[in-house]
Protein backbone atom coordinates (compact mmCIF):
# COMPACT_ATOMS: atom_id res chain seq x y z
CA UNK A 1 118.53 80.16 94.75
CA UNK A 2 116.16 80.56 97.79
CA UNK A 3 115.45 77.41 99.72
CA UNK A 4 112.33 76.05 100.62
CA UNK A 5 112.80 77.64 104.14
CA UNK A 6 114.21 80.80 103.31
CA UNK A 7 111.24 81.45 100.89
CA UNK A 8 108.78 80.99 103.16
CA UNK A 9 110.85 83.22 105.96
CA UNK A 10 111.21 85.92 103.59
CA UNK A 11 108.22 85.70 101.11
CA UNK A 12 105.28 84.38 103.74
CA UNK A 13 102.48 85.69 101.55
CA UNK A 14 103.62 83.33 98.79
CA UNK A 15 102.32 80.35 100.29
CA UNK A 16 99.60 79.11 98.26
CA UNK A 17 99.98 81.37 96.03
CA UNK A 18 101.81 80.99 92.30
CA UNK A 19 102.50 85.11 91.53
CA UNK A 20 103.26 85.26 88.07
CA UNK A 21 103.20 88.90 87.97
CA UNK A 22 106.46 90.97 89.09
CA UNK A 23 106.10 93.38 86.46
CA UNK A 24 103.57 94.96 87.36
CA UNK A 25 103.69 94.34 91.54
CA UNK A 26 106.92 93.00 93.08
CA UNK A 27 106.13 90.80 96.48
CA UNK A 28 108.59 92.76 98.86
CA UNK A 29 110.61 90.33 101.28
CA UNK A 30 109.86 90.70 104.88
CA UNK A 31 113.11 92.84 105.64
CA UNK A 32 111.16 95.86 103.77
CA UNK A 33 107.97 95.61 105.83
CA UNK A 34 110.73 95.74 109.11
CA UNK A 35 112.73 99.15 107.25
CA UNK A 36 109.21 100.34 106.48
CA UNK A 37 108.66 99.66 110.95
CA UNK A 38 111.94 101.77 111.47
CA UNK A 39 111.24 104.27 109.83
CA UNK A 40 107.79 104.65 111.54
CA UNK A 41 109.41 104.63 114.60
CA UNK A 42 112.02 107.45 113.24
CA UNK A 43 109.29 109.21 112.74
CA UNK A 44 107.67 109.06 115.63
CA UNK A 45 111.27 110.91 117.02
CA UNK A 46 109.38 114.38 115.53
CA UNK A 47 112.31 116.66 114.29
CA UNK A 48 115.20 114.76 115.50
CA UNK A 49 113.68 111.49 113.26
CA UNK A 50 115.16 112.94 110.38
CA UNK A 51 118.82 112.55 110.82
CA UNK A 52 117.73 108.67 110.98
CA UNK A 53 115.91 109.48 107.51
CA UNK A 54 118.55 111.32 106.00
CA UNK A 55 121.16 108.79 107.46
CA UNK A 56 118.55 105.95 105.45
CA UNK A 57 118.80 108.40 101.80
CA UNK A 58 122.33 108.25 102.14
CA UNK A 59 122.67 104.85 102.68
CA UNK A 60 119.58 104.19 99.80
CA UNK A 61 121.94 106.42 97.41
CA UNK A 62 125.26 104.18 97.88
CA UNK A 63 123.32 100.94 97.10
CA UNK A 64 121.34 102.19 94.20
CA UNK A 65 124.20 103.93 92.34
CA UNK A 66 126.17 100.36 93.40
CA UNK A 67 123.41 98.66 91.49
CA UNK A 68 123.13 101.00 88.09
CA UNK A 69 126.59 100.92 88.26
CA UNK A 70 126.72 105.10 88.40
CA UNK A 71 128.61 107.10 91.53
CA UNK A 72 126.65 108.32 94.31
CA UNK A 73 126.47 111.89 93.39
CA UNK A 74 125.07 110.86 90.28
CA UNK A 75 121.93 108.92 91.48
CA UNK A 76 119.26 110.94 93.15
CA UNK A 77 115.27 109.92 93.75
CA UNK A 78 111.59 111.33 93.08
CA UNK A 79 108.79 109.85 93.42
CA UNK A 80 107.82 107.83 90.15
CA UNK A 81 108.53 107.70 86.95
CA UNK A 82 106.12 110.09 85.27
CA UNK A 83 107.68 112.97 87.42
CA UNK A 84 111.36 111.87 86.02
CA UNK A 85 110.20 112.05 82.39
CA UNK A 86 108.57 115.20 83.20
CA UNK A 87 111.35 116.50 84.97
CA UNK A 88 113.56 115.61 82.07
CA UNK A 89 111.50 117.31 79.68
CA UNK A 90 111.90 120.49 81.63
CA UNK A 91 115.43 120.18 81.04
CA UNK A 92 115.54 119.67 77.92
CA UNK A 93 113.15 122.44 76.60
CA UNK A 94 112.33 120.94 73.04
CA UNK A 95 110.75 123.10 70.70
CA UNK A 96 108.67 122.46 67.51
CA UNK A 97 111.50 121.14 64.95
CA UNK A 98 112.93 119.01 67.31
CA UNK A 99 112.50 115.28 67.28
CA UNK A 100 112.08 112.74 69.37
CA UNK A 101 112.25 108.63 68.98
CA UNK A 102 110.33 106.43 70.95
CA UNK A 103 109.55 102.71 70.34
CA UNK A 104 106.24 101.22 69.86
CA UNK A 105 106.88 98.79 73.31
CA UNK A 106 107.18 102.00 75.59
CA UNK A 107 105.60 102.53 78.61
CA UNK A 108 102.62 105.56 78.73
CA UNK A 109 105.09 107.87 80.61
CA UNK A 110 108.65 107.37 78.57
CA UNK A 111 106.13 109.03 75.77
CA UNK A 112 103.43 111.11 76.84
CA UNK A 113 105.47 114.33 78.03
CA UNK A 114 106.58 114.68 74.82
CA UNK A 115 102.74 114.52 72.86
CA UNK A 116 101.61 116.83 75.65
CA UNK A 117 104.32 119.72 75.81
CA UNK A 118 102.92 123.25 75.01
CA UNK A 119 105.47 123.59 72.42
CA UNK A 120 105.50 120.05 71.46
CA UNK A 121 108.57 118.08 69.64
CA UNK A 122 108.11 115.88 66.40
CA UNK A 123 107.59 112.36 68.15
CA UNK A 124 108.85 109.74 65.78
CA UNK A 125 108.04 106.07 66.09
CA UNK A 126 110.54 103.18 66.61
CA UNK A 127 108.24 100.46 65.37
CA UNK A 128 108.77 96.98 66.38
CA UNK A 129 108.72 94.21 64.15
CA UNK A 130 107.16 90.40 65.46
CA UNK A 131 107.70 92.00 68.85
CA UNK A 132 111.00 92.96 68.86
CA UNK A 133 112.79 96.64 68.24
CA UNK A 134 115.19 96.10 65.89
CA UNK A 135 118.12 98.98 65.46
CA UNK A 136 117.98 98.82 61.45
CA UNK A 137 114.81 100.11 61.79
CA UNK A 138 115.81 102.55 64.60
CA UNK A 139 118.96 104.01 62.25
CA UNK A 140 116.88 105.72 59.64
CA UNK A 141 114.92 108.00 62.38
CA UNK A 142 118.25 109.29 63.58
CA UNK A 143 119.56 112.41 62.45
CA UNK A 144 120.80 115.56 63.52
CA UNK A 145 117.60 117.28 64.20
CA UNK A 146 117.49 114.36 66.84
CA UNK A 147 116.99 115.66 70.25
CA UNK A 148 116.35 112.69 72.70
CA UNK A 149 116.10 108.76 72.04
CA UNK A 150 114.15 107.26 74.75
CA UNK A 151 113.63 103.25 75.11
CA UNK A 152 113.04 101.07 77.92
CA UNK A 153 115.34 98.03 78.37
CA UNK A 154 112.80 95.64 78.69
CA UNK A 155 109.45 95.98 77.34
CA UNK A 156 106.60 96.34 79.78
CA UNK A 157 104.14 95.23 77.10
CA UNK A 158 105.95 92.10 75.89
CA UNK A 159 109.39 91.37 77.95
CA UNK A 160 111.44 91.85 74.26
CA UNK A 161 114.96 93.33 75.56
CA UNK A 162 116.92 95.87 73.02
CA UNK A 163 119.93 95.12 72.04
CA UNK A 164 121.60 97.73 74.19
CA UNK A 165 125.40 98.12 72.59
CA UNK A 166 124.37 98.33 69.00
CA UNK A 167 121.64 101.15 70.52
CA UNK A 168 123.78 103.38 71.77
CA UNK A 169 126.25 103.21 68.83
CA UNK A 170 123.83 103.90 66.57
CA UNK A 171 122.19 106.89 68.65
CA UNK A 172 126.06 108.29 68.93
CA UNK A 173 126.87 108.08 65.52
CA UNK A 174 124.03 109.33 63.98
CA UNK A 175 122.33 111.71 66.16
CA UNK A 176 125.14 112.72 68.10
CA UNK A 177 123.30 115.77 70.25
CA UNK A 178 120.64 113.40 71.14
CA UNK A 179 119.97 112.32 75.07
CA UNK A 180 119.80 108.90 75.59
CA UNK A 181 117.31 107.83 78.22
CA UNK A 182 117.00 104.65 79.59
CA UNK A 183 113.94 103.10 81.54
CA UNK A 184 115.39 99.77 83.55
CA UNK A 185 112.08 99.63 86.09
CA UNK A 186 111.19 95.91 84.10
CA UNK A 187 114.85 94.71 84.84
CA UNK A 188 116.44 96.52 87.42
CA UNK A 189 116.88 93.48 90.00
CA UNK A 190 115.91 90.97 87.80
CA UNK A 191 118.52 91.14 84.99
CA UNK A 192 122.11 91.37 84.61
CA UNK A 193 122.73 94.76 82.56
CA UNK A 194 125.25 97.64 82.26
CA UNK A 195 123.45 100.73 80.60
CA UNK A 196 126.69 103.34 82.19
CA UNK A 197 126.44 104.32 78.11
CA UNK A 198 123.17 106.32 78.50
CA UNK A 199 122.63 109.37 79.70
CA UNK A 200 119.51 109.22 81.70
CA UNK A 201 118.69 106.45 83.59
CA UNK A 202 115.41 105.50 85.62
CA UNK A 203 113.52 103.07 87.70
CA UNK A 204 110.48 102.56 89.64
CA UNK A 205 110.69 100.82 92.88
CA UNK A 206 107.82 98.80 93.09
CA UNK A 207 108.42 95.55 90.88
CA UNK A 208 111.18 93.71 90.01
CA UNK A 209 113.17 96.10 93.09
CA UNK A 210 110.79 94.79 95.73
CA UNK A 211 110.15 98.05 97.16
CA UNK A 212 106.98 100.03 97.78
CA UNK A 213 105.30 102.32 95.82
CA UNK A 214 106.27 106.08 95.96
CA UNK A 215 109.86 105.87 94.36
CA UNK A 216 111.92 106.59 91.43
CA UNK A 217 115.87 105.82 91.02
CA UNK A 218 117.28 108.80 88.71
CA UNK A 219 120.94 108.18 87.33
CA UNK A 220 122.57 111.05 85.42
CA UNK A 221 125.96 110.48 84.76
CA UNK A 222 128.93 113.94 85.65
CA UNK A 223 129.70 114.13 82.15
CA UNK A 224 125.90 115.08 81.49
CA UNK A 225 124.86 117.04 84.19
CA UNK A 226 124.94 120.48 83.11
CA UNK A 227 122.82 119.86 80.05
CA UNK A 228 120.50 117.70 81.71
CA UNK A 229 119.68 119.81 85.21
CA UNK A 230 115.66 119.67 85.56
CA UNK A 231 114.44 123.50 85.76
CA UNK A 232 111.32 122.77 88.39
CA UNK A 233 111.04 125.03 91.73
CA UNK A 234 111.11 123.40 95.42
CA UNK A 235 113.73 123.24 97.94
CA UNK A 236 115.77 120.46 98.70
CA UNK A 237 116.81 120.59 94.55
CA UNK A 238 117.55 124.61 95.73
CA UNK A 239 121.63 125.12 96.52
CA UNK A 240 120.46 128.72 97.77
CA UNK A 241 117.12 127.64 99.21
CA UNK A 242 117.87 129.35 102.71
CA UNK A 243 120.55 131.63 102.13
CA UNK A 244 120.02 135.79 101.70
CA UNK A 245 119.31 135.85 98.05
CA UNK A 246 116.74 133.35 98.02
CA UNK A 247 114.42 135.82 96.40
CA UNK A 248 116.65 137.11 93.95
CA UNK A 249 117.53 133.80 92.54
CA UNK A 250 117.39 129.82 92.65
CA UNK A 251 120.22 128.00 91.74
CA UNK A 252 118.98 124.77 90.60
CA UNK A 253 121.72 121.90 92.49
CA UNK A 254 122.48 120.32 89.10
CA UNK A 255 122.29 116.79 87.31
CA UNK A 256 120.41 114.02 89.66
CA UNK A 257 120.36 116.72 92.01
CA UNK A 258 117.69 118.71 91.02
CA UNK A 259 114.90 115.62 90.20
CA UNK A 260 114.49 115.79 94.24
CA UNK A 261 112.68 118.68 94.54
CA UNK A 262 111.20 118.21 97.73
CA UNK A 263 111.37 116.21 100.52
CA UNK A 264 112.36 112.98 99.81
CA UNK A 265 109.89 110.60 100.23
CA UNK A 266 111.21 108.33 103.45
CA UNK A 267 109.34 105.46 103.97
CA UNK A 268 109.80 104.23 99.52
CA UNK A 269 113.16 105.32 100.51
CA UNK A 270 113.44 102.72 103.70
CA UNK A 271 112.36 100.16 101.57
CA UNK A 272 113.81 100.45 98.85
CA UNK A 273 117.15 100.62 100.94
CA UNK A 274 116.08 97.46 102.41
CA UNK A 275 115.11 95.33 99.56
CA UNK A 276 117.92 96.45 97.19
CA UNK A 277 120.06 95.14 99.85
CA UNK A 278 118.27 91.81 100.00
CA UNK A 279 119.14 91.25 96.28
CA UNK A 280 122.21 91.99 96.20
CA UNK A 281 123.08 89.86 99.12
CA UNK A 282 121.51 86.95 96.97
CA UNK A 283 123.18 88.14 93.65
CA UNK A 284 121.76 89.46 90.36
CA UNK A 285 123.35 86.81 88.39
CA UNK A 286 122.16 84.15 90.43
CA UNK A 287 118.38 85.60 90.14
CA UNK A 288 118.89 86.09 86.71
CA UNK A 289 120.48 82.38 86.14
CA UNK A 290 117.96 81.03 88.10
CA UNK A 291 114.51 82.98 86.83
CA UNK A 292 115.46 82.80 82.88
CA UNK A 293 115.01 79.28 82.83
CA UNK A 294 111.61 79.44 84.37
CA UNK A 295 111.01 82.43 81.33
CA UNK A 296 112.77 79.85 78.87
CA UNK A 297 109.67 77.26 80.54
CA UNK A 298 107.16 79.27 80.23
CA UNK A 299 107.98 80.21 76.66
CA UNK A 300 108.21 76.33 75.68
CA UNK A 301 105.07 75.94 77.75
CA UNK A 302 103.52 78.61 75.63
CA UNK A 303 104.07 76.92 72.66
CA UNK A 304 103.94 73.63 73.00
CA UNK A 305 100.16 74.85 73.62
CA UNK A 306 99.76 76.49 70.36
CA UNK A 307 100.09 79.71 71.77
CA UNK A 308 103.20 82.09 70.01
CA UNK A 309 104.83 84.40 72.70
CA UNK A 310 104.28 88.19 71.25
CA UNK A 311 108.16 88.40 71.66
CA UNK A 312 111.31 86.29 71.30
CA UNK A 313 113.49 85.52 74.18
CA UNK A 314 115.60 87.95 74.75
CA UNK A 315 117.20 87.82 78.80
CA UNK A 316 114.32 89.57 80.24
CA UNK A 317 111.61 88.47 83.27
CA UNK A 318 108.58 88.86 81.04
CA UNK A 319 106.74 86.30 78.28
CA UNK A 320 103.35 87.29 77.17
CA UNK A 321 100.99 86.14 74.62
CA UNK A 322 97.71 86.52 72.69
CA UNK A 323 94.29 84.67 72.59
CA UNK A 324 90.61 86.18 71.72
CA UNK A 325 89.44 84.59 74.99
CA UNK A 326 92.11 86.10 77.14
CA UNK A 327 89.24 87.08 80.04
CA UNK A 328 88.30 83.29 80.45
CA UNK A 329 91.71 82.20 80.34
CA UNK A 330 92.35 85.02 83.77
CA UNK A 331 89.53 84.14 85.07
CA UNK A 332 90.45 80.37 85.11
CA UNK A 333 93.82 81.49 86.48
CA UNK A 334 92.48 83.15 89.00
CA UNK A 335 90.45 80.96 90.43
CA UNK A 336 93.05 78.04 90.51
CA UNK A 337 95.25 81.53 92.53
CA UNK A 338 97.42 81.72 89.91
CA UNK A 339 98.09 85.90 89.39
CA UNK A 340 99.17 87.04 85.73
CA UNK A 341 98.58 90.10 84.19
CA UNK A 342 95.64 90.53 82.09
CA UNK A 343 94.56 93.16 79.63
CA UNK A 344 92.01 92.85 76.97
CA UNK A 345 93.57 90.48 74.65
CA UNK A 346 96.79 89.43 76.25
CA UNK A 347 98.31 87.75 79.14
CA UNK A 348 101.52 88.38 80.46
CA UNK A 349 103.72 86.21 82.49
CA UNK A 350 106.40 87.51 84.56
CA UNK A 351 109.43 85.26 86.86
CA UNK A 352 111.45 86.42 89.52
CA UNK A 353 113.73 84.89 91.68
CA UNK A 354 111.32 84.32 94.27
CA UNK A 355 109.38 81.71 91.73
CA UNK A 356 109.72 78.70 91.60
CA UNK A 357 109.34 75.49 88.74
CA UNK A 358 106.14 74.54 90.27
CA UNK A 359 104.77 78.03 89.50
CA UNK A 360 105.36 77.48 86.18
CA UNK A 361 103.97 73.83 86.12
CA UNK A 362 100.86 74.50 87.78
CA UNK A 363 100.33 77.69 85.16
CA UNK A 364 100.68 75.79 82.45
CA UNK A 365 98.61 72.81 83.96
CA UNK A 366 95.84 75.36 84.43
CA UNK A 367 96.14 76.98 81.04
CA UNK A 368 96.52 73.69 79.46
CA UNK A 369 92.72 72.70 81.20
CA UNK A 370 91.56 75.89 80.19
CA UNK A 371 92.34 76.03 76.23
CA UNK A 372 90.92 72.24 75.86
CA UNK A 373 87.43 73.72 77.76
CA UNK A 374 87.09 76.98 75.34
């Protein structure tokens, strides 16, 4: 996919380096560090810098509705997402009696609004089964007193992918009020997908994107926007913000509108302009073709070594795994520069375009060293 010459052009820091860990820090290409330079020196313009940075958010809004497949009026930004989950909750208003599904692979903030609301929803539990979320188990949580279904695509924790069609059928057909809400950040520029079935879509900007931190992609489809308008106070979400009866009333802009409440953070905004670009010029399906057979590697590696992957393969960027002496085995990994993510317990593998068969080779070369030692 990239050439030996391209990847040192536009990944320099990789040199020397195997980076096994995309989902949690994407390496950004060299274009974003030159958008991140422009829009320094927009800013150096004072006041007239921003019709260069509103010029930038338009131009950031066309390719990132292009890539979630969603129109441009229906893709807006904030700043991470925490504040989108929050922001959703405001909109929805959920009340004691009302229930909400979550899996047991989610990410801290696709849950936590919901345990710490002041009038706080039933939160019921999606569990997963030998690392995957299976929809027969999801079908008997779904009823009418079902408010809001919310799943990531890919699993942070282990890389299992839902089964996204057989998701949403379920969700319409028995819990037919309920928002569906989608996290993509773990394969949003890594994996091929269509998710135009949900209702709330969102995405960090800082992994598998290749931008900076500081940014959050929020896609709300027309057909949802009334019923899904965030009610939070600022300005730029404000249609009235300026005008005569400003302190009579604020009329919330609605759908993706109103999760930019202020002003738009610029320079995640330049970058994530700029490296959204530089996929798509190389082509999600070619990243994807390319990258899942370095997962597919790393997954034979894995157990070839006596080591079971916590999840099967399912089309996503991520393998992890298991082992009582997971701080020796990072630690042995890190000293040969080989970064994975660790956390007490488990070791998780991630493989984006950028990454090569060698990464994987020299991972499992170190790991294989490092098991026989223990």
């Amino acid at each position: 996919m990239l050439t030996a010459e391209s990847r040192r052009r536009d990944f320099p820091s990789l040199a020397g380096m195997t980076y096994l860990n995309t989902a949690a820090e994407g390496i950004p290409p060299r274009c974003v560090g030159d958008a991140l330079h422009d829009y320094w020196e927009h800013k150096l313009k004072g006041m007239k810098g921003r019709d260069d940075h509103f010029a930038r958010l338009e131009q950031c809004r066309e390719i990132s509705a292009r890539m979630i497949q969603l129109a441009p009026g229906e893709v807006s930004f904030c700043s991470c997402s925490s504040e989108a989950c929050n922001l959703l909750a405001s909109a929805l208003q959920l009340h004691p009696g009302d229930e909400v599904v979550v899996n047991d692979l989610e990410y801290p903030s696709s849950v936590t609004p919901w345990m710490t609301a002041s009038a706080r929803p039933t939160v019921r539990l999606w569990r997963s089964r030998e690392g995957a979320a299976l929809v027969e188990d999801l079908i008997p949580l779904l009823h009418q007193r079902t408010r809001l279904v919310a799943v990531s695509l890919v699993s942070f924790y282990n890389g299992y992918r839902i089964a996204w069609a057989p998701v949403v059928a379920a969700v319409r057909e028995r819990a037919p009020q309920a928002v569906l809400s989608v996290d993509v950040t773990q394969a949003l520029g890594r994996c091929v997908f269509a998710c135009r079935d949900a209702d709330f879509l969102f995405s960090s900007t800082h992994k598998w994107t290749l931008g900076v931190h500081g940014g959050c992609i929020v896609g709300i489809p027309k057909r949802g926007a009334d019923r899904l308008t965030a009610r939070a106070g600022g300005w730029y979400n404000i249609a009235n913000a300026f005008d005569p009866d400003r302190f009579e009333q604020a009329v919330v802009k609605k759908g993706a509108a109103s999760y930019s409440v202020g002003m738009p953070s610029f320079g995640p905004i330049y970058a994530l302009n700029a490296s959204l670009r530089y996929l798509e010029s190389i082509g999600i399906e070619k990243i994807a073709a390319h990258a899942d057979k370095l997962v597919e590697s790393l997954h034979r590696g894995l157990v070839e070594l006596g080591l079971a992957p916590m999840a099967p393969l399912s089309g996503s960027g991520i393998v992890a795994f298991r082992h009582p002496q997971s701080a020796d085995i990072h630690a042995a990994l890190e000293k040969a520069n080989i970064h994975a993510m660790h956390q007490v317990g488990r070791i998780r593998l991630s493989a984006h375009g950028y990454n090569t068969e060698r990464d994987v080779e020299q991972f499992l070369a170190v790991l294989k060293k490092t098991l026989k030692a223990l």
